[in-house]
Protein backbone atom coordinates (compact mmCIF):
# COMPACT_ATOMS: atom_id res chain seq x y z
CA UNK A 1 23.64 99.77 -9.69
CA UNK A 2 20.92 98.59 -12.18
CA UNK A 3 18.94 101.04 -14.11
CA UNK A 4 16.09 100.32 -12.42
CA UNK A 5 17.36 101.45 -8.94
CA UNK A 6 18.65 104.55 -10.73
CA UNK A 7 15.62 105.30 -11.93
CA UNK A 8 13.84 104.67 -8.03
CA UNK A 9 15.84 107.09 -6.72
CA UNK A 10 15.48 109.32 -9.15
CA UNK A 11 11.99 109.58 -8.09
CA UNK A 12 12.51 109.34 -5.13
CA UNK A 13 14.20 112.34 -5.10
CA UNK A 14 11.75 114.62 -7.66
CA UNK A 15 9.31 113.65 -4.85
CA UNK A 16 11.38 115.87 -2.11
CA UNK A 17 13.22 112.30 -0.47
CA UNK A 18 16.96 113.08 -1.17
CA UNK A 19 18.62 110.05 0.77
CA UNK A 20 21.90 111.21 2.86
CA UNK A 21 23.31 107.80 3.07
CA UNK A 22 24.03 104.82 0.80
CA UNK A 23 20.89 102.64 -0.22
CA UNK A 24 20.95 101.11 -3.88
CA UNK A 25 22.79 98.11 -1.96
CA UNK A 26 19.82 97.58 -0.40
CA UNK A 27 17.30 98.45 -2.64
CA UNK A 28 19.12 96.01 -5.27
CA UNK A 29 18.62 93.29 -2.77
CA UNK A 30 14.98 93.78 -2.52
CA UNK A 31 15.46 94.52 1.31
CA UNK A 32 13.32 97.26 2.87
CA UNK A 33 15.31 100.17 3.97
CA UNK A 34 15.17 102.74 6.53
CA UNK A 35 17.62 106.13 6.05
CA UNK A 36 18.53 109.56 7.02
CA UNK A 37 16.80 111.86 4.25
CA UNK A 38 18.11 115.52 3.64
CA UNK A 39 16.35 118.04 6.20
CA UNK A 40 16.36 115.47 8.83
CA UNK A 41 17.45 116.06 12.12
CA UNK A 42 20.72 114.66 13.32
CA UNK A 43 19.89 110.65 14.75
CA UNK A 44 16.15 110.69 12.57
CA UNK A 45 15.71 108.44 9.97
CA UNK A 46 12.06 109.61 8.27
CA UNK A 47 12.84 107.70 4.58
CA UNK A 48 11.80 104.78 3.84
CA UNK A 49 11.41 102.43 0.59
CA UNK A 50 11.45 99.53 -0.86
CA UNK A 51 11.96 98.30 -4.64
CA UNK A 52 11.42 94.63 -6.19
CA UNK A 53 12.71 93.84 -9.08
CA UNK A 54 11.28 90.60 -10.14
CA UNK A 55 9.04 90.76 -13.58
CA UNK A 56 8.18 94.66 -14.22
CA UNK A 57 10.17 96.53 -11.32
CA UNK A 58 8.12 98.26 -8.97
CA UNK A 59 8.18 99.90 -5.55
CA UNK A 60 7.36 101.94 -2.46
CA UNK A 61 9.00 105.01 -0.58
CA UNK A 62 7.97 107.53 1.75
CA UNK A 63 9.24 109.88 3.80
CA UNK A 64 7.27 109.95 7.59
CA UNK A 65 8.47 113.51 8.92
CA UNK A 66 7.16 115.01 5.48
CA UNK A 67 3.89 113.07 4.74
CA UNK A 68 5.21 111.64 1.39
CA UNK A 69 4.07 108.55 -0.03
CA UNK A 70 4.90 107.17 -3.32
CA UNK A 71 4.00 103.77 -5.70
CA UNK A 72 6.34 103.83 -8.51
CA UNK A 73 6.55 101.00 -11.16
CA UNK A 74 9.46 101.25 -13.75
CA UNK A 75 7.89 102.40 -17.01
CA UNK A 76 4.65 104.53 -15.50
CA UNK A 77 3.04 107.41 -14.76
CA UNK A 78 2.73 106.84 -10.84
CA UNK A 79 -0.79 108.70 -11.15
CA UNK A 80 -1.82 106.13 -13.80
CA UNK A 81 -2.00 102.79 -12.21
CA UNK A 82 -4.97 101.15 -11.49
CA UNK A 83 -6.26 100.32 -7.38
CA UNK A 84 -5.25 96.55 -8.57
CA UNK A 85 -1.78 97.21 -9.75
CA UNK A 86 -1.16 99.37 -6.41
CA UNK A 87 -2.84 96.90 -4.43
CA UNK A 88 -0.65 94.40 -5.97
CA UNK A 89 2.58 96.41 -5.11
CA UNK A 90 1.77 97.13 -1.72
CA UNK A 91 1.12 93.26 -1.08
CA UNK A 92 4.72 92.60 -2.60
CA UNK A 93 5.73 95.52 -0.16
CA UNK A 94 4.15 93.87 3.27
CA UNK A 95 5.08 90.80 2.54
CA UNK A 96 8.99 92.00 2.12
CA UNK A 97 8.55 94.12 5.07
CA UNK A 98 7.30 91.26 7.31
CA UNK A 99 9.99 88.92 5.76
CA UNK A 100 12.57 91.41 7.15
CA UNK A 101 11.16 91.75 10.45
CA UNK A 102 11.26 87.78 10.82
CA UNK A 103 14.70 87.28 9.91
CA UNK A 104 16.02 90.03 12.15
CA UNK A 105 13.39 88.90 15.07
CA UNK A 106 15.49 85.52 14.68
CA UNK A 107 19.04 87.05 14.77
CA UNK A 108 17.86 89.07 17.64
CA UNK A 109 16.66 85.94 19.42
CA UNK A 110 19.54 83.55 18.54
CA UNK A 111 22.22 86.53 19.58
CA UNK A 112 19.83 86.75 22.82
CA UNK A 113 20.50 83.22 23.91
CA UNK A 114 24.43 83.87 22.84
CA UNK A 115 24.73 86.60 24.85
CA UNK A 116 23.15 84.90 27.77
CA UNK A 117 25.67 81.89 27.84
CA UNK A 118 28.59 84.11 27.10
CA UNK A 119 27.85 85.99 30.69
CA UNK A 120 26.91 83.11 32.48
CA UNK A 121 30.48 81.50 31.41
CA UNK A 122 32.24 84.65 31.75
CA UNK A 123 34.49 85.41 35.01
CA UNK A 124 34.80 88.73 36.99
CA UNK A 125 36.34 91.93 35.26
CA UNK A 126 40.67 92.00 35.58
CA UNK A 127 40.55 95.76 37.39
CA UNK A 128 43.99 95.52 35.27
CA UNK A 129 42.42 95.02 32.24
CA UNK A 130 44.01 97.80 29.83
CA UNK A 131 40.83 99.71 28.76
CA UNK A 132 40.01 99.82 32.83
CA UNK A 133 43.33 100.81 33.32
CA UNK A 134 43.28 103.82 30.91
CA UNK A 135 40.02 104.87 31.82
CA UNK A 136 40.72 104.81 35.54
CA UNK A 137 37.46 102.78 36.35
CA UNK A 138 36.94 100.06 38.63
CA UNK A 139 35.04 96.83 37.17
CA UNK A 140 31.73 96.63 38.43
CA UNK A 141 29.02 95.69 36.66
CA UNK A 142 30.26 93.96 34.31
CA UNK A 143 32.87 90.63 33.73
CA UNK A 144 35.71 89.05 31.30
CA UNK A 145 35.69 86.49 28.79
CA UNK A 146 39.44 86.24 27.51
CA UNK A 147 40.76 89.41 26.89
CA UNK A 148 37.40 91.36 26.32
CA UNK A 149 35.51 92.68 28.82
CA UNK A 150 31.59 92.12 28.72
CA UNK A 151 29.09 95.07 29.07
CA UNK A 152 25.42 93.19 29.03
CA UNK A 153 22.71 95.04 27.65
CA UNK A 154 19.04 94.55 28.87
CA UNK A 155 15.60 95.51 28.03
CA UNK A 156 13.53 97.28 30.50
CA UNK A 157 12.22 93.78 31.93
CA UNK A 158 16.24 92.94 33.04
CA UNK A 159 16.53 90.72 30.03
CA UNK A 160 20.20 90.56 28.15
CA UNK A 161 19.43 90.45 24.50
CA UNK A 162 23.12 91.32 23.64
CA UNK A 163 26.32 92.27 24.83
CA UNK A 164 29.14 94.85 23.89
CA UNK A 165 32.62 93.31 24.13
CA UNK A 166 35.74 95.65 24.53
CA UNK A 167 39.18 94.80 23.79
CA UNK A 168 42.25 96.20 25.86
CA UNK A 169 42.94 98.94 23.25
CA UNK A 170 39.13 99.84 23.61
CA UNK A 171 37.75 97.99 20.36
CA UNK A 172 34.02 97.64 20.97
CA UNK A 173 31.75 95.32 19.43
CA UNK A 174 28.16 93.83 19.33
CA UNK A 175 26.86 90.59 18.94
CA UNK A 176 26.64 90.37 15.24
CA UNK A 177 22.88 90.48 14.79
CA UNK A 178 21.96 91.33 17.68
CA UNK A 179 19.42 93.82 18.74
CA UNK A 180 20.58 97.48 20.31
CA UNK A 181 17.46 99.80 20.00
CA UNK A 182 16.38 100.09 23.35
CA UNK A 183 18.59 98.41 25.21
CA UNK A 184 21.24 99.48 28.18
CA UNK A 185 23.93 98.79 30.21
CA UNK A 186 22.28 99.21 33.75
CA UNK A 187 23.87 99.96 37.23
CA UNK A 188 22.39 100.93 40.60
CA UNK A 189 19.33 101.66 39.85
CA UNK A 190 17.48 99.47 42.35
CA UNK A 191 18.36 98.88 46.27
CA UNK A 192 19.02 95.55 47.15
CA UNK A 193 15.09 95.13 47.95
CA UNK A 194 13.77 96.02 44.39
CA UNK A 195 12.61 99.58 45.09
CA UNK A 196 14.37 102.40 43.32
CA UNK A 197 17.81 103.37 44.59
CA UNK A 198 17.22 107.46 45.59
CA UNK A 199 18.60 109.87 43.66
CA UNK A 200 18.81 110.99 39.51
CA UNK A 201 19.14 108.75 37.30
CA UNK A 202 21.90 109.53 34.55
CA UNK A 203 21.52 108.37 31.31
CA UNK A 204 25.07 108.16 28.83
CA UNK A 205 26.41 107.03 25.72
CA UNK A 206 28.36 104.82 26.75
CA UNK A 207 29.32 102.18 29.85
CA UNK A 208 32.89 104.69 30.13
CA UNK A 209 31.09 107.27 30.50
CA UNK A 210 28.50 106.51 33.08
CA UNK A 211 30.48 104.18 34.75
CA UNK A 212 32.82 107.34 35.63
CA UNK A 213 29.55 109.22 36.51
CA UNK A 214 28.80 106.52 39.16
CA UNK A 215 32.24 106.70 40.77
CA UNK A 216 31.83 110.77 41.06
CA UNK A 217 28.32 110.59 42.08
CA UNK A 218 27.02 107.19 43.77
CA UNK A 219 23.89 107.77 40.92
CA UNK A 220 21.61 105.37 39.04
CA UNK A 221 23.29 105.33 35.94
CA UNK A 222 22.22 103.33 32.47
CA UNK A 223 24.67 103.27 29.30
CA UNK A 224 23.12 103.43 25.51
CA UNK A 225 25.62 102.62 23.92
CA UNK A 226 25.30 104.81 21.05
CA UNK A 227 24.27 108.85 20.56
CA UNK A 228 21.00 107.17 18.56
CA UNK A 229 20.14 104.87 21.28
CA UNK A 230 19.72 107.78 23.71
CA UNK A 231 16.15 108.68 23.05
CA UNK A 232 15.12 105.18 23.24
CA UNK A 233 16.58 104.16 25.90
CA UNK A 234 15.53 107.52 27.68
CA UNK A 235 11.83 106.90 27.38
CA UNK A 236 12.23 102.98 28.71
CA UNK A 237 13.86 105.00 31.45
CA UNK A 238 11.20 107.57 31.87
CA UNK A 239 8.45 104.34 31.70
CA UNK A 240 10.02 102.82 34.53
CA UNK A 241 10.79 105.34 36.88
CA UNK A 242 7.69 107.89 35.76
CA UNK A 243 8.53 110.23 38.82
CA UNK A 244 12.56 110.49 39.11
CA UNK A 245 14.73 112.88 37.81
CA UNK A 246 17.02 112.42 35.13
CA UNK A 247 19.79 113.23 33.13
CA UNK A 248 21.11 113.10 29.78
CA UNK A 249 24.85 113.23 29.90
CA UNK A 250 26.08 114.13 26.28
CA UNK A 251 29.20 113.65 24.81
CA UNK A 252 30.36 116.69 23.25
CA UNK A 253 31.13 115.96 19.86
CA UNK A 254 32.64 119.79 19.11
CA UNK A 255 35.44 118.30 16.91
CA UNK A 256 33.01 117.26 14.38
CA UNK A 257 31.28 119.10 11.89
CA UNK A 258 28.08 118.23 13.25
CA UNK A 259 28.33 117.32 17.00
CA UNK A 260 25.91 114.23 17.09
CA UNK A 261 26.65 113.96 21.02
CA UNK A 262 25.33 117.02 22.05
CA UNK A 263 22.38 117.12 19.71
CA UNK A 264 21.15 113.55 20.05
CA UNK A 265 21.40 113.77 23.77
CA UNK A 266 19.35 117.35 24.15
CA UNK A 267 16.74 115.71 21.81
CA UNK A 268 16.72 113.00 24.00
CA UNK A 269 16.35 114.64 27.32
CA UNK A 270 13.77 117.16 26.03
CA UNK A 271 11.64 113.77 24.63
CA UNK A 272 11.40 113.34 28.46
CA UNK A 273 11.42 116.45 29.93
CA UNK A 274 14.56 115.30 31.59
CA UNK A 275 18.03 117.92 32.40
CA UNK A 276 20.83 117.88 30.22
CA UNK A 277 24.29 117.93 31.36
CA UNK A 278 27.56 119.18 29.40
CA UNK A 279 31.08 117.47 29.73
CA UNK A 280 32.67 120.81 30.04
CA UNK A 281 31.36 124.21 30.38
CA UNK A 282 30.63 125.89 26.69
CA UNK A 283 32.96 128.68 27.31
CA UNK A 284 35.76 126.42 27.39
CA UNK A 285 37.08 126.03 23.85
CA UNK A 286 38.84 122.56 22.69
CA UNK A 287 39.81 120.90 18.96
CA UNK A 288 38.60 117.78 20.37
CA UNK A 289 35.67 116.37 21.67
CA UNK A 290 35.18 115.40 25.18
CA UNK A 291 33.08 112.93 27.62
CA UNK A 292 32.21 112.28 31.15
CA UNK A 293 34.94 109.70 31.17
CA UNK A 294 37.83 112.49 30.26
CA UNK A 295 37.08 114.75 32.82
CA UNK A 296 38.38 114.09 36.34
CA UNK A 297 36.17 112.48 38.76
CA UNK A 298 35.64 115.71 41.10
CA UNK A 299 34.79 118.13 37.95
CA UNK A 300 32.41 115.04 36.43
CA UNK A 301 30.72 115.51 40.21
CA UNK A 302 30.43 119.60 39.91
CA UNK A 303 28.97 119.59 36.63
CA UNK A 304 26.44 116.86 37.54
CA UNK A 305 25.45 118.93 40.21
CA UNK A 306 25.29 122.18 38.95
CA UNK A 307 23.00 120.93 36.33
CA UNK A 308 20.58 119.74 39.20
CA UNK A 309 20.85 122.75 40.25
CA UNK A 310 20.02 124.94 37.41
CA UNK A 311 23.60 126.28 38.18
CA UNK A 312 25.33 124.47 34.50
């Protein structure tokens, strides 16, 4: 770490932004950088900033949640620069930002047209295919290329911009590059005519999860594929089907010291004024965590219900 991104952060963090995750990488690189900052919420990432280190170094960070916005340049009194030499490091700034967003708008796009051709190619799910087999799921929805299984993810328009591929011992990746905010693993949520299939729709982490919902329920279900994910994917949800109920099934994280499942997904369903459902009742204690997917298919059904209910 150079002296210079020392000294960033440093002032960063007299300013109230104290980063809870590693960024002088980043900021060494020049690259803009978006983080968790301390008195965040669990899932929120409210700091931002961005330091350039070509001739005198200089840059930006601010923190969204808390209304903070800072120029620094190595050297000065923040308060002492003139309107040109701010003007001059916020043009350094936008054009880094909009660099960024080009370079990851073509990774998105060129993992896009990947992802495509890999499920066009791909043949129909082995139902013995060793992470079906330990989940107990059957394999709809999604299909096989080699040994991994393919779990498309879409926008709300029904386009695949990437695709999660899971090995037999239930190694999952992404397309590297590839965009996730936003997008979800769909199933049943139309009828075969376009209209909307009746009934919730449940909204998971991930395709384990609500494909086991679908067997226990017959619902609409869509997969995040991540506890962050939720809330987006949620209010694509809520934009397409404005008037249907749904459901955020959490994963309760209770093993962890902070249980990112259950908090993520009850910010995400009250984002949407949607219900929030529990993978086992809270006065049942455990050491480990638990999801949709580990409960058996008739107590997955009860607690789906009871939360429709009111009953949960």
């Amino acid at each position: 770490m150079t002296d210079a991104v020392s000294t960033f952060i440093d002032a960063m963090q007299s300013a109230g932004i104290r980063p809870l995750e590693p960024i002088a990488h980043k900021l060494a690189a020049g690259q803009p950088v978006r983080f968790r900052a301390e008195g965040d919420r669990p899932g929120r990432r409210n700091g931002w900033a961005v330091l350039h280190l070509d001739g005198v170094p200089a840059g930006v960070f601010r923190h969204y949640r808390l209304g903070i916005r800072s120029i620094w340049r190595a050297g000065s009194d923040p308060r002492a620069l003139t309107p040109a030499e701010r003007r001059a490091i916020m043009a350094k700034t936008q054009e880094a930002e909009a660099r960024r967003k080009a370079e990851t708008r073509a990774k998105q796009g060129a993992a896009a047209l990947e992802a495509q051709a890999l499920w066009k190619a791909a043949e129909s799910a082995d139902p013995a295919h060793g992470y079906l087999a330990a989940k107990g799921l059957a394999p709809f929805g999604i299909r096989q290329s080699g040994a991994a299984l393919l779990v498309p993810m879409f926008d709300p328009a029904f386009r695949i911009w990437n695709l999660q591929r899971i090995a037999t011992d239930g190694g999952k990746r992404f397309l590297p590059g590839g965009r996730i905010e936003g997008l979800f693993w769909p199933h049943a949520m139309h009828l075969a005519d376009g209209r909307p299939s009746p009934g919730p729709l449940v909204i998971g982490e991930g395709f384990a999860t609500v494909a086991a919902i679908h067997e226990a329920t017959g619902y609409a279900v869509a997969a995040a594929m991540s506890a962050r994910n939720l809330e987006p994917v949620a209010k694509a949800m809520r934009g397409l089907f404005p008037a249907r109920q749904i459901i955020i099934a959490a994963d309760d994280d209770c093993h962890l010291a902070e249980n990112m499942g259950l908090a993520l997904a009850t910010s995400a369903a009250e984002a949407i004024g949607g219900l929030l459902a529990i993978p086992r009742p809270e006065t049942v204690l455990s050491e480990s965590g638990a999801d949709f997917a580990d409960l058996t298919r008739a107590d997955a059904a009860a607690i789906i219900a009871a939360t429709l209910t009111g009953e949960a």
